[in-house]
Structure formats: structure tokens, C-alpha cells
N, C-alpha and C. Protein backbone atom coordinates (compact mmCIF):
# COMPACT_ATOMS: atom_id res chain seq x y z
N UNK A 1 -14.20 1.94 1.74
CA UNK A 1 -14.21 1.83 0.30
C UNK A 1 -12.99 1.02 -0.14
N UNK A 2 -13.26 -0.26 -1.32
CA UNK A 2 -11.98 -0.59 -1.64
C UNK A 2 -11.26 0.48 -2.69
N UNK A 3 -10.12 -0.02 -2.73
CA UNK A 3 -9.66 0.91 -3.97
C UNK A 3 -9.66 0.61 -5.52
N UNK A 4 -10.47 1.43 -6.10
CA UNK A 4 -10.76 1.34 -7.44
C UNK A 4 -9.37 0.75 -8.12
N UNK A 5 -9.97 0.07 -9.50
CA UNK A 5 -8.54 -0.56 -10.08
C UNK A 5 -8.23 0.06 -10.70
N UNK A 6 -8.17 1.60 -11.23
CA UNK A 6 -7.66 3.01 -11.89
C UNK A 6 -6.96 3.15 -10.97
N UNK A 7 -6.48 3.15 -9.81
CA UNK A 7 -5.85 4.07 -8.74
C UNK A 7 -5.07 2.44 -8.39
N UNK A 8 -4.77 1.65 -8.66
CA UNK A 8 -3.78 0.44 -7.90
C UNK A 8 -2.57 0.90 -8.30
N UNK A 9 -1.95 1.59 -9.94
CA UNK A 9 -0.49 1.80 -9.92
C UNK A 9 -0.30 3.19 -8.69
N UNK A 10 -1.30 3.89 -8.38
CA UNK A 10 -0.87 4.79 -7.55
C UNK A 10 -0.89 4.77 -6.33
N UNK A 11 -1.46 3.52 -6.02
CA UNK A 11 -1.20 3.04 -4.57
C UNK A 11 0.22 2.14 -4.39
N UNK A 12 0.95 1.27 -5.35
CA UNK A 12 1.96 0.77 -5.66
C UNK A 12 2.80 1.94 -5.54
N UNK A 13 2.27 2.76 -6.08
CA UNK A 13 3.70 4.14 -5.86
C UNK A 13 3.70 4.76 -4.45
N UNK A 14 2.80 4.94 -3.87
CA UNK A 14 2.49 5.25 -2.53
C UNK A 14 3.30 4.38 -1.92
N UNK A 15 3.43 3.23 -1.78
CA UNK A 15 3.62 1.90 -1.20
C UNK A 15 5.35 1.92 -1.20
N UNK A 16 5.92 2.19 -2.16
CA UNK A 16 7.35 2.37 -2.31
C UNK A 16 7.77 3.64 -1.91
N UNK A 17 7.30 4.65 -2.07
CA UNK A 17 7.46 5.88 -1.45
C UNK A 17 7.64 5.89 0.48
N UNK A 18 6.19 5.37 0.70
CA UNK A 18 6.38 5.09 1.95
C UNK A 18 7.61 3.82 2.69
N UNK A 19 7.84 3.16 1.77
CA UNK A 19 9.13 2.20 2.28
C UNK A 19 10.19 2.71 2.54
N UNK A 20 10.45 3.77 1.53
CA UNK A 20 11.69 4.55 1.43
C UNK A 20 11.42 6.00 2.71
N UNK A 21 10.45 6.36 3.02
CA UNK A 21 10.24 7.33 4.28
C UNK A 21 8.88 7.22 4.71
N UNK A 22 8.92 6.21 5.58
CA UNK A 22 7.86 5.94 6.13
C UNK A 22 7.16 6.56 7.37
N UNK A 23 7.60 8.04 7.65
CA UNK A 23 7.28 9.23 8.04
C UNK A 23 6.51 10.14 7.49
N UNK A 24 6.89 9.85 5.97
CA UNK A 24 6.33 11.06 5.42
C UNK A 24 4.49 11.03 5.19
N UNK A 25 4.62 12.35 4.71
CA UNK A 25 2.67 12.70 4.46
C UNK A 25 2.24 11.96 2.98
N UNK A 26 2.07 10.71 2.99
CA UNK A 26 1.78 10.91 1.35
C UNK A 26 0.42 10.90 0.89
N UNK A 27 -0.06 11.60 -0.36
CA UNK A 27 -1.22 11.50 -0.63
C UNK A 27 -1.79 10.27 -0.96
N UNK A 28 -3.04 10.64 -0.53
CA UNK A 28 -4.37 9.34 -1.05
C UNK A 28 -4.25 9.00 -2.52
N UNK A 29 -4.02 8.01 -2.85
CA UNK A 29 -4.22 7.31 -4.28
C UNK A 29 -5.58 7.81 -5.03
N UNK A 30 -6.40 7.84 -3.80
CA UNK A 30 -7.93 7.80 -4.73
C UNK A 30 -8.14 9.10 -4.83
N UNK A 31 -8.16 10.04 -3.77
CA UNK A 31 -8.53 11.30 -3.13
C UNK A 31 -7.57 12.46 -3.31
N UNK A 32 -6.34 12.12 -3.30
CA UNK A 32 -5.25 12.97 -3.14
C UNK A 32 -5.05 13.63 -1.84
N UNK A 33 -5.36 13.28 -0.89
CA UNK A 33 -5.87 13.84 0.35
C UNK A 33 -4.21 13.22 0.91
N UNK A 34 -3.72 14.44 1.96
CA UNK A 34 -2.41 14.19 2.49
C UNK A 34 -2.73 13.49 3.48
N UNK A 35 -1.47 12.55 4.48
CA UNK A 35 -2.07 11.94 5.14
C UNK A 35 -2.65 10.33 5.49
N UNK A 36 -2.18 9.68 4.17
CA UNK A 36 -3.07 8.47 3.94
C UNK A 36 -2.01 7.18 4.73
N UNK A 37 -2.69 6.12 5.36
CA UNK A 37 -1.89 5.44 6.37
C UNK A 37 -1.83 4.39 5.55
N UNK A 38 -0.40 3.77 6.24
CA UNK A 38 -0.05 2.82 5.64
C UNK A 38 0.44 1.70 6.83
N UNK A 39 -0.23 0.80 6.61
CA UNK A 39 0.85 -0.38 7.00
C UNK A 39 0.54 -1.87 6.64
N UNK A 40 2.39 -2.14 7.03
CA UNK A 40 3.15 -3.37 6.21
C UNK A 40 2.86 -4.49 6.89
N UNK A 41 1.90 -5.15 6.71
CA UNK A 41 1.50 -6.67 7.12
C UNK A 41 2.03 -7.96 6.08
N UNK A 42 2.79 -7.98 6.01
CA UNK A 42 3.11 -8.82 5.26
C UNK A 42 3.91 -9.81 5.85
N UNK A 43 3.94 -11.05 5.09
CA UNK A 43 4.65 -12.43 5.64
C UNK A 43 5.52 -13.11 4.73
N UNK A 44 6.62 -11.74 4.99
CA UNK A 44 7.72 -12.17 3.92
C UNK A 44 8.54 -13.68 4.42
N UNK A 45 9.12 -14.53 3.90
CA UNK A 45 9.35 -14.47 2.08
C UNK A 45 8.29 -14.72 1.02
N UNK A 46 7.16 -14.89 1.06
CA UNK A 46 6.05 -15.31 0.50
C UNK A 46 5.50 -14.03 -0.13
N UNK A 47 5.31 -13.24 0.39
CA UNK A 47 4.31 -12.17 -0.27
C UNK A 47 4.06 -10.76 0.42
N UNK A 48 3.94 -9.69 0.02
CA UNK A 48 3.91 -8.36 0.96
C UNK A 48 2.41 -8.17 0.80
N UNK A 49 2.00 -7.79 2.39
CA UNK A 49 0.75 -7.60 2.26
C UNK A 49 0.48 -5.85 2.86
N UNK A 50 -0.26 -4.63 2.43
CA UNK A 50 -0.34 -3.58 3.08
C UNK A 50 -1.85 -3.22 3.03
N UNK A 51 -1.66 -2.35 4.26
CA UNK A 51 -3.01 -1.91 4.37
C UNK A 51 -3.42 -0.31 3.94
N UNK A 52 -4.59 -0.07 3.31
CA UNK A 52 -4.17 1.24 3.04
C UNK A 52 -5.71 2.17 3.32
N UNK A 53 -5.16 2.98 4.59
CA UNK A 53 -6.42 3.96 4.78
C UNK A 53 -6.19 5.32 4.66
N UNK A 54 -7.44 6.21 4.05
CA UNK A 54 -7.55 7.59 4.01
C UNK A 54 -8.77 8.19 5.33
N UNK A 55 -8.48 8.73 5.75
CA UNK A 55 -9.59 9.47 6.90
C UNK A 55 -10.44 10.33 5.56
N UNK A 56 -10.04 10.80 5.01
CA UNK A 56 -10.77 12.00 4.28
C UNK A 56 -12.18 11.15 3.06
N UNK A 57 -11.91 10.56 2.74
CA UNK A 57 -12.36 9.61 1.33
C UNK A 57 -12.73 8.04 2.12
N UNK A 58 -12.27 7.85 2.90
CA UNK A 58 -12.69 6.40 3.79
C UNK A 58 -12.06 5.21 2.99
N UNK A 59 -11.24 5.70 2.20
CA UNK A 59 -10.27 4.34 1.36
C UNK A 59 -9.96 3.16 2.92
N UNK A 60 -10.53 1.91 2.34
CA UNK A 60 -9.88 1.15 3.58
C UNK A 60 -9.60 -0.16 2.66
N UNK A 61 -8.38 -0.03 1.78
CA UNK A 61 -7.86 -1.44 1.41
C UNK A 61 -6.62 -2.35 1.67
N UNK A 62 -6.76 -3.28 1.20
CA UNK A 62 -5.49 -4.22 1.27
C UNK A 62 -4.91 -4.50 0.37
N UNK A 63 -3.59 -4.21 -0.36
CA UNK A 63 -2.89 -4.79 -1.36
C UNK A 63 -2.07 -5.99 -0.89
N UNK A 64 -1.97 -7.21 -1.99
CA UNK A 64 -1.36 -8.39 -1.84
C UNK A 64 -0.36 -8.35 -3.20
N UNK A 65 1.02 -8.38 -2.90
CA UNK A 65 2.02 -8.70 -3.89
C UNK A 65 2.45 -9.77 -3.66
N UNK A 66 2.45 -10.86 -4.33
CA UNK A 66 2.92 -11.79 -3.93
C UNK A 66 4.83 -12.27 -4.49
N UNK A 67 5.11 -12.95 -3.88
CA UNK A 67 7.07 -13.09 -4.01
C UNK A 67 7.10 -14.04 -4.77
N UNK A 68 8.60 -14.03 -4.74
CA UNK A 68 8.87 -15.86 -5.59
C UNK A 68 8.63 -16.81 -4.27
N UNK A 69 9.12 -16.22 -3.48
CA UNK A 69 9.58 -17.29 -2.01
C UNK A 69 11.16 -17.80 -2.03
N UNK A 70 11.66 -18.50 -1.35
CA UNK A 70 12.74 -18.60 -0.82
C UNK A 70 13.30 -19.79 -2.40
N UNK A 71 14.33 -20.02 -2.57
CA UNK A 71 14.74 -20.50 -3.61
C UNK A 71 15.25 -22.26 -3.39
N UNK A 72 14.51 -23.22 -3.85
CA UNK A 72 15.02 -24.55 -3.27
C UNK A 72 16.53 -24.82 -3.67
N UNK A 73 16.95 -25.37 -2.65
CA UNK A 73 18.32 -25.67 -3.49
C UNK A 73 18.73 -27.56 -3.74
């Protein structure tokens, strides 16, 4: 399932949560279900890319933030 666009600020919060303890249990954005996986594919300096699955609810998406990029001088 992708993730509904009601539930993207709460996957953004998920997303920073998990940066800061990326151990911990955090709940499903969509589901609330503990547990929900995360990972950081991204190709910084350009843009953070994550992946985001729930076993319980079958959430299987990808968020794309994109950066400024590196600064010309």
C-alpha cells in the first residue's frame, strides 16, 4: 500500500524520530502499529530518500525530500 497523503506529516515525523534513535519501535503512520521499518536510501547532497514498511497494514512506501545540493561558489 502507498501511503495515503493524510498520513505524509506523520511519516515525516516518524522519519526524524527514527534519525534521532534509529533503534527505537516507532509506530505506523497509517496503522499505528509498533514496529514500522525504516530505511535511509538516500543520495545525499541532493535529496533524502526513505523507505517505509509496516508488516501489520502492508504500508510499503517511499518518501523523496529533496535538498538544495551543494552550494556553487
Amino acid at each position: 500500500m502507498d501511503l495515503p497523503k493524510e498520513h505524509l506529516s506523520d511519516a515525516l515525523d516518524r522519519i526524524a524520530a527514527w534519525r534521532t534513535d534509529p533503534d527505537s519501535a516507532l509506530p505506523c503512520p497509517v496503522c499505528g502499529a509498533s514496529g514500522v521499518e525504516i530505511i535511509d536510501r538516500s543520495a545525499r547532497p541532493y535529496s533524502e530518500w526513505y523507505a517505509m514498511r509496516c508488516a501489520q497494514c502492508g504500508l510499503d512506501a517511499a518518501l523523496h525530500i529533496p535538498l538544495a545540493g551543494p552550494a556553487a561558489y
